[in-house]
Protein backbone atom coordinates (compact mmCIF):
# COMPACT_ATOMS: atom_id res chain seq x y z
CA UNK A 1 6.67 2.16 13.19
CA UNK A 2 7.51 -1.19 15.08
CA UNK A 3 10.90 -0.33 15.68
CA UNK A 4 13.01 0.15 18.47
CA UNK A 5 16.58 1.42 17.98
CA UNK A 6 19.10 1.73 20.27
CA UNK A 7 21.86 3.33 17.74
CA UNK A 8 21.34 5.51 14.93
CA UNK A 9 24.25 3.76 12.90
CA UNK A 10 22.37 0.47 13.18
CA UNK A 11 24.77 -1.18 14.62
CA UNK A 12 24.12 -3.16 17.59
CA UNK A 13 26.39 -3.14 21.02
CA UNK A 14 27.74 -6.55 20.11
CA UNK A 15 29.23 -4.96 17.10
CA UNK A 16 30.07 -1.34 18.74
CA UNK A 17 31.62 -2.66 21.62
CA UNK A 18 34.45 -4.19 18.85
CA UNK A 19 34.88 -0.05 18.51
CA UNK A 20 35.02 0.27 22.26
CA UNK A 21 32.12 2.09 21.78
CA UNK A 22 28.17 1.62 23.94
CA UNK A 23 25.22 3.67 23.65
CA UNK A 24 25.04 5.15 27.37
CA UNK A 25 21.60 3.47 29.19
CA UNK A 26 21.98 0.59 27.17
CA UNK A 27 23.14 -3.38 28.34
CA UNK A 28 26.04 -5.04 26.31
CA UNK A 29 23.18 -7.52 24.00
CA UNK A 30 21.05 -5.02 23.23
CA UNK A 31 20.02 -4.80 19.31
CA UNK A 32 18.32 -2.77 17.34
CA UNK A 33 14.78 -5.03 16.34
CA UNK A 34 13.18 -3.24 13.00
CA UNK A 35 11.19 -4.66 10.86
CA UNK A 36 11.21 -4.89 6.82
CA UNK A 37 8.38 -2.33 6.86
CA UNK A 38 9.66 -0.02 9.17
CA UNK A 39 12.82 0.36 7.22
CA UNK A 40 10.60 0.85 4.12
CA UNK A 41 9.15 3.36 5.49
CA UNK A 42 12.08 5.27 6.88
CA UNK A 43 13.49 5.22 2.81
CA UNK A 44 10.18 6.27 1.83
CA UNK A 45 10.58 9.19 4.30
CA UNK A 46 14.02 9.93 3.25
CA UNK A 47 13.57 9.96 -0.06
CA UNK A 48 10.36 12.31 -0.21
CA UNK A 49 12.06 14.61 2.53
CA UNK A 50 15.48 14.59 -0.14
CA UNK A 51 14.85 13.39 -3.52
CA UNK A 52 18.24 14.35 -4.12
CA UNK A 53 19.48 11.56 -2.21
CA UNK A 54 19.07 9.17 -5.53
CA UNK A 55 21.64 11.35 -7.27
CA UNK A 56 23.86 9.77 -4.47
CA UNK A 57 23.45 6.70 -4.27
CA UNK A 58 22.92 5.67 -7.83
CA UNK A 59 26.51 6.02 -7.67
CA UNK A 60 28.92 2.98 -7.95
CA UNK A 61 31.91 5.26 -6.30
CA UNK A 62 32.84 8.30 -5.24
CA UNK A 63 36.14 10.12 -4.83
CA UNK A 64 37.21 11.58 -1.69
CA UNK A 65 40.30 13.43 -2.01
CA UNK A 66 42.61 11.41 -4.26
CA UNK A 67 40.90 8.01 -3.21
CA UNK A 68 38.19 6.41 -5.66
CA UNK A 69 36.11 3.97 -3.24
CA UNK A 70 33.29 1.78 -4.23
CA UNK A 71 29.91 1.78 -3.27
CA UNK A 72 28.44 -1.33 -1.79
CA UNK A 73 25.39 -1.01 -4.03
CA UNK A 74 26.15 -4.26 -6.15
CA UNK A 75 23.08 -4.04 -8.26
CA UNK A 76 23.69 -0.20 -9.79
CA UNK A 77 23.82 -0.55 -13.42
CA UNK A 78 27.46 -1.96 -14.45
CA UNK A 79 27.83 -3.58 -11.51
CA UNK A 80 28.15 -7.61 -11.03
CA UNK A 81 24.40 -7.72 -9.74
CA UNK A 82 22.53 -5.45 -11.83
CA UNK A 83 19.46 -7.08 -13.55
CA UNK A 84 18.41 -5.20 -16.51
CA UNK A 85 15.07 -7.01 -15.91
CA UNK A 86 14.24 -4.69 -13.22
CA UNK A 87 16.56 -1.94 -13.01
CA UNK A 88 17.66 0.21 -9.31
CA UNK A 89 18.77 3.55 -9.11
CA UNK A 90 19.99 3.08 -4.81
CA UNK A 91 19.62 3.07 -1.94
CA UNK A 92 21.24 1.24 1.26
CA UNK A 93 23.17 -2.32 2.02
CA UNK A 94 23.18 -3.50 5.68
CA UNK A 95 25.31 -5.70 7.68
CA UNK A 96 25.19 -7.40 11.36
CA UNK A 97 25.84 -10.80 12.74
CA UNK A 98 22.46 -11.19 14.01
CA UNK A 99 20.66 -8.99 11.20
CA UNK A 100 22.31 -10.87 8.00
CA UNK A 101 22.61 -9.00 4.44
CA UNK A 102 20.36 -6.81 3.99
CA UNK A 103 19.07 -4.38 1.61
CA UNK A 104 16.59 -1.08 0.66
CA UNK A 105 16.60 -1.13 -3.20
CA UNK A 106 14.87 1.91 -5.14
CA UNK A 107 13.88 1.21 -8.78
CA UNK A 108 10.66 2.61 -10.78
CA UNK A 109 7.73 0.05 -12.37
CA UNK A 110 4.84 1.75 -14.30
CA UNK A 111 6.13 5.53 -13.76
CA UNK A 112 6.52 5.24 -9.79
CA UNK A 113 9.03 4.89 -7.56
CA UNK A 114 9.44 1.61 -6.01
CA UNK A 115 11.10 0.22 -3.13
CA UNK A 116 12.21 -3.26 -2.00
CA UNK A 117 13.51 -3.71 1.42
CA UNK A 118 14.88 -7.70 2.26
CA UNK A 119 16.31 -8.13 5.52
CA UNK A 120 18.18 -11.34 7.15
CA UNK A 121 19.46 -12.75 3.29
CA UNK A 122 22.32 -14.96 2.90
CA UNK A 123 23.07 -12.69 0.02
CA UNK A 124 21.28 -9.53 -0.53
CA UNK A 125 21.34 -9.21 -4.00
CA UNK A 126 20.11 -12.65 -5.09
CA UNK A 127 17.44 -12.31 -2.44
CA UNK A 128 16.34 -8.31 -4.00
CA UNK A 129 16.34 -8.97 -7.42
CA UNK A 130 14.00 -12.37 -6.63
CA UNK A 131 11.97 -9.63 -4.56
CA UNK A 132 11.99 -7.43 -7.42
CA UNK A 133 11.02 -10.01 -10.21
CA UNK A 134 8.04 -11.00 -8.14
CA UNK A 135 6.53 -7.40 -7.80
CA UNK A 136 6.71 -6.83 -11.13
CA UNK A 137 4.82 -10.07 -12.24
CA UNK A 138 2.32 -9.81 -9.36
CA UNK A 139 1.76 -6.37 -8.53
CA UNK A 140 0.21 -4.19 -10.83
CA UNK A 141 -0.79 -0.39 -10.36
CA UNK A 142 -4.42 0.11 -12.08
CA UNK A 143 -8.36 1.49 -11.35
CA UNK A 144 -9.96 -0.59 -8.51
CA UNK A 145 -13.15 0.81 -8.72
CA UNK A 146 -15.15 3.06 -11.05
CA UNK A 147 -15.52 6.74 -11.21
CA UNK A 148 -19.25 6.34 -11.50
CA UNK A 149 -21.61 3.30 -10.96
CA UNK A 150 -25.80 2.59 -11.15
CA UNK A 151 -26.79 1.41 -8.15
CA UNK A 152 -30.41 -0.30 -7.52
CA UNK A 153 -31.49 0.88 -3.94
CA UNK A 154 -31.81 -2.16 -1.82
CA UNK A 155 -35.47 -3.04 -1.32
CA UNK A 156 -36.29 -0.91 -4.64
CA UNK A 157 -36.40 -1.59 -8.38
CA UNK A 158 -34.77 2.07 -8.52
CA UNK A 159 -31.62 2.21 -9.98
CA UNK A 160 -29.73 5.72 -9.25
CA UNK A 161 -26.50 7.05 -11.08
CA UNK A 162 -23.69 7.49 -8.13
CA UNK A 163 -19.90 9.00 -8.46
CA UNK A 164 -17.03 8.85 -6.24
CA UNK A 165 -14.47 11.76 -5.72
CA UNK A 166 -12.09 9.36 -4.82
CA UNK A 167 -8.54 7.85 -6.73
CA UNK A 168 -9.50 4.60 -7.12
CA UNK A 169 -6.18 4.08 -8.84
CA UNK A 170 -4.34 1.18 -6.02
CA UNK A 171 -1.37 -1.77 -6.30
CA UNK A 172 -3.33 -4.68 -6.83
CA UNK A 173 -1.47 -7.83 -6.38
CA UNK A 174 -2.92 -10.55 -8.44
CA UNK A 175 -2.81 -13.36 -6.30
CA UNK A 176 -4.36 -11.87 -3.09
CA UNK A 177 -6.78 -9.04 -5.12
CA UNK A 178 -8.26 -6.19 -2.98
CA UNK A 179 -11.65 -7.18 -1.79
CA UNK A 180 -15.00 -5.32 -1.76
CA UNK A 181 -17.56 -4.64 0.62
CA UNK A 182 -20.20 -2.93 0.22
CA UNK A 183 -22.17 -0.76 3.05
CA UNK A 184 -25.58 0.69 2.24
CA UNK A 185 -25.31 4.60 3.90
CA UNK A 186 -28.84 6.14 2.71
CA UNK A 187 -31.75 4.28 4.49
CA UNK A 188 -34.78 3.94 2.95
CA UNK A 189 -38.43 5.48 4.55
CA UNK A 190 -41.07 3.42 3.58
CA UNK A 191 -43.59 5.64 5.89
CA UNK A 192 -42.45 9.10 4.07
CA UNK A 193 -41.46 10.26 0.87
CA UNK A 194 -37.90 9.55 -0.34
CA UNK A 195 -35.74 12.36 -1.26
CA UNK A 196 -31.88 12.14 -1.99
CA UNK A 197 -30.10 15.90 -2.70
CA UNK A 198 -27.27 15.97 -4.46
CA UNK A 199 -24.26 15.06 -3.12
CA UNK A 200 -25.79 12.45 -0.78
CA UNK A 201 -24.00 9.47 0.64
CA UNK A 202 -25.55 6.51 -0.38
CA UNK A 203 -23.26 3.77 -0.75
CA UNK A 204 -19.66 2.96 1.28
CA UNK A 205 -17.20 0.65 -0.24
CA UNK A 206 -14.64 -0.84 1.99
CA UNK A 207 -11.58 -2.03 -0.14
CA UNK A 208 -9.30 -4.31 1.67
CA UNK A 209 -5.39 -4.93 0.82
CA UNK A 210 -5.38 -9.20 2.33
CA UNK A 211 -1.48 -8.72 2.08
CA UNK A 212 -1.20 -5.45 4.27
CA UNK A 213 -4.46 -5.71 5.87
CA UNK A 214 -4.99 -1.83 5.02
CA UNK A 215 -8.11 -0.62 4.12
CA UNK A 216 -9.61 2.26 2.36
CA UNK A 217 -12.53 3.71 2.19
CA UNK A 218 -14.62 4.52 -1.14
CA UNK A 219 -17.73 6.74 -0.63
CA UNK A 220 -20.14 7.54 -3.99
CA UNK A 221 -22.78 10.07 -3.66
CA UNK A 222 -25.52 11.50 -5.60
CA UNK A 223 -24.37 13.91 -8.04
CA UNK A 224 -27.72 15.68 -8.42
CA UNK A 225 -30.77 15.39 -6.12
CA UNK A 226 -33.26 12.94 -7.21
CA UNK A 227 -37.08 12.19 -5.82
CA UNK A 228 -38.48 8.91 -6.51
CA UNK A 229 -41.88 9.64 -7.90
CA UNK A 230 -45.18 7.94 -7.03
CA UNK A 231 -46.82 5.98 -4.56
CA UNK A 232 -43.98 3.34 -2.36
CA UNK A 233 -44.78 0.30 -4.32
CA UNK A 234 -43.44 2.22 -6.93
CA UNK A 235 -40.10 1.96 -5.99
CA UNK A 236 -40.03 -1.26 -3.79
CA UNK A 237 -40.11 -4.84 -5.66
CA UNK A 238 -43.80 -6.00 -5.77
CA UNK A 239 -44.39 -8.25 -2.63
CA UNK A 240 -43.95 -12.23 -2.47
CA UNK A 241 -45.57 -14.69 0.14
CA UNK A 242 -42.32 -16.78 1.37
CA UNK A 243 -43.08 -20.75 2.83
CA UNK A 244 -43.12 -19.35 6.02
CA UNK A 245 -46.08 -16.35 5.00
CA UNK A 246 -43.97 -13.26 6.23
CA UNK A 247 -43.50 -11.29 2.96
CA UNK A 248 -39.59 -9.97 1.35
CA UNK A 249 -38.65 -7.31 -0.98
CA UNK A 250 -37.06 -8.70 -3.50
CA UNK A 251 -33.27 -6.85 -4.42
């Protein structure tokens, strides 16, 4: 993660040391630097780890012993921040001089769980539920790529039926989309005869998220072996004298 904490509370050591308290190996101005992601992560970690933890925090107070004290959740449902528009069930507010408002909000869109995570806010809630309203307009979960495709062999007029294995189900945001590219794995002999078994790679696709910079990695293979019959020139693209008289096989 690209993190570095010196505290587990969060708090810095120019806010402990107003509790007379400093983590030990540690200089007066030293803060804890974490990015939005990071603390994404950590709820994502949290919440797989202890599911329960929802049940908790979708709570806008508790009672300990005879006292009833709030929650500083401010966008639960009934609260003076909730937007019905797109609705939170948790998880965490956060509060420093030098950090600002911040907040880790966990909501569901299309069946899964969600979570937004806005950091240095004048106001956390305004600043989440703008967060919010622009995932759910932009980001949508669907089928990248298909389960099976026809590819045409480069160099070849062959077309062969290929299938992927993979979940090609992704969060697509539709302003930056996921881009393709495609990577030829099975070479073709044009000296020998050309054989694919099944469950040969043949083709790579290499889908990129522009927002994340992730990538994954789509690989579609043969399903059953195949021999393409006949002579070479059956399965390449006739030949064609270019300006220059070298000759290309036409894709």
């Amino acid at each position: 993660m690209d993190a570095s904490f010196i505290s587990a509370s969060g708090l810095d050591n120019t806010d402990l040391k107003n509790y007379d308290l400093k983590i030990k190996g540690t200089s007066d101005q030293d803060q804890n630097l974490v990015s939005a992601r990071a603390v994404t992560t950590i709820a994502q970690h949290l919440i797989d780890a202890y599911p329960d933890v929802i049940q908790v925090a979708n709570q806008r107070s508790v009672k300990i012993h005879k006292y009833t004290v709030p929650t500083s959740v401010e966008i639960l449902k009934g609260a003076e921040y909730y937007d019905p528009r797109v609705p939170v069930d948790g998880l965490k507010t956060g509060y420093t001089n030098q950090a600002g408002a911040c907040l880790v909000a966990t909501y569901r869109q299309n069946g899964h769980r969600m979570i937004a995570t806005t950091l240095g806010g004048a106001w956390q809630f305004t600043a989440n539920n703008n967060l919010r309203l622009m995932l759910k307009t932009t980001e949508q979960y669907k089928q990248v790529v298909p389960k099976s495709i026809n590819y045409q062999i480069p160099g070849t007029q062959t077309k062969v039926r290929l299938v992927t294995k993979y979940n090609s189900k992704l969060w697509v945001n539709s302003k930056q989309p996921i881009t393709q590219t495609k990577i030829a794995l099975w070479p073709l002999h044009r000296t020998a005869p050309n054989y694919l078994a099944a469950n040969t790679a043949v083709l790579k696709l290499q889908l990129t998220d522009p927002l994340s910079g992730t990538t994954k990695e789509v690989i579609y293979r043969t399903p059953e072996a195949l021999t393409m019959l006949g002579p070479l020139q059956w399965a390449t693209a006739p030949a064609k004298r270019t300006t220059t008289g070298t000759y290309a096989f036409a894709k």
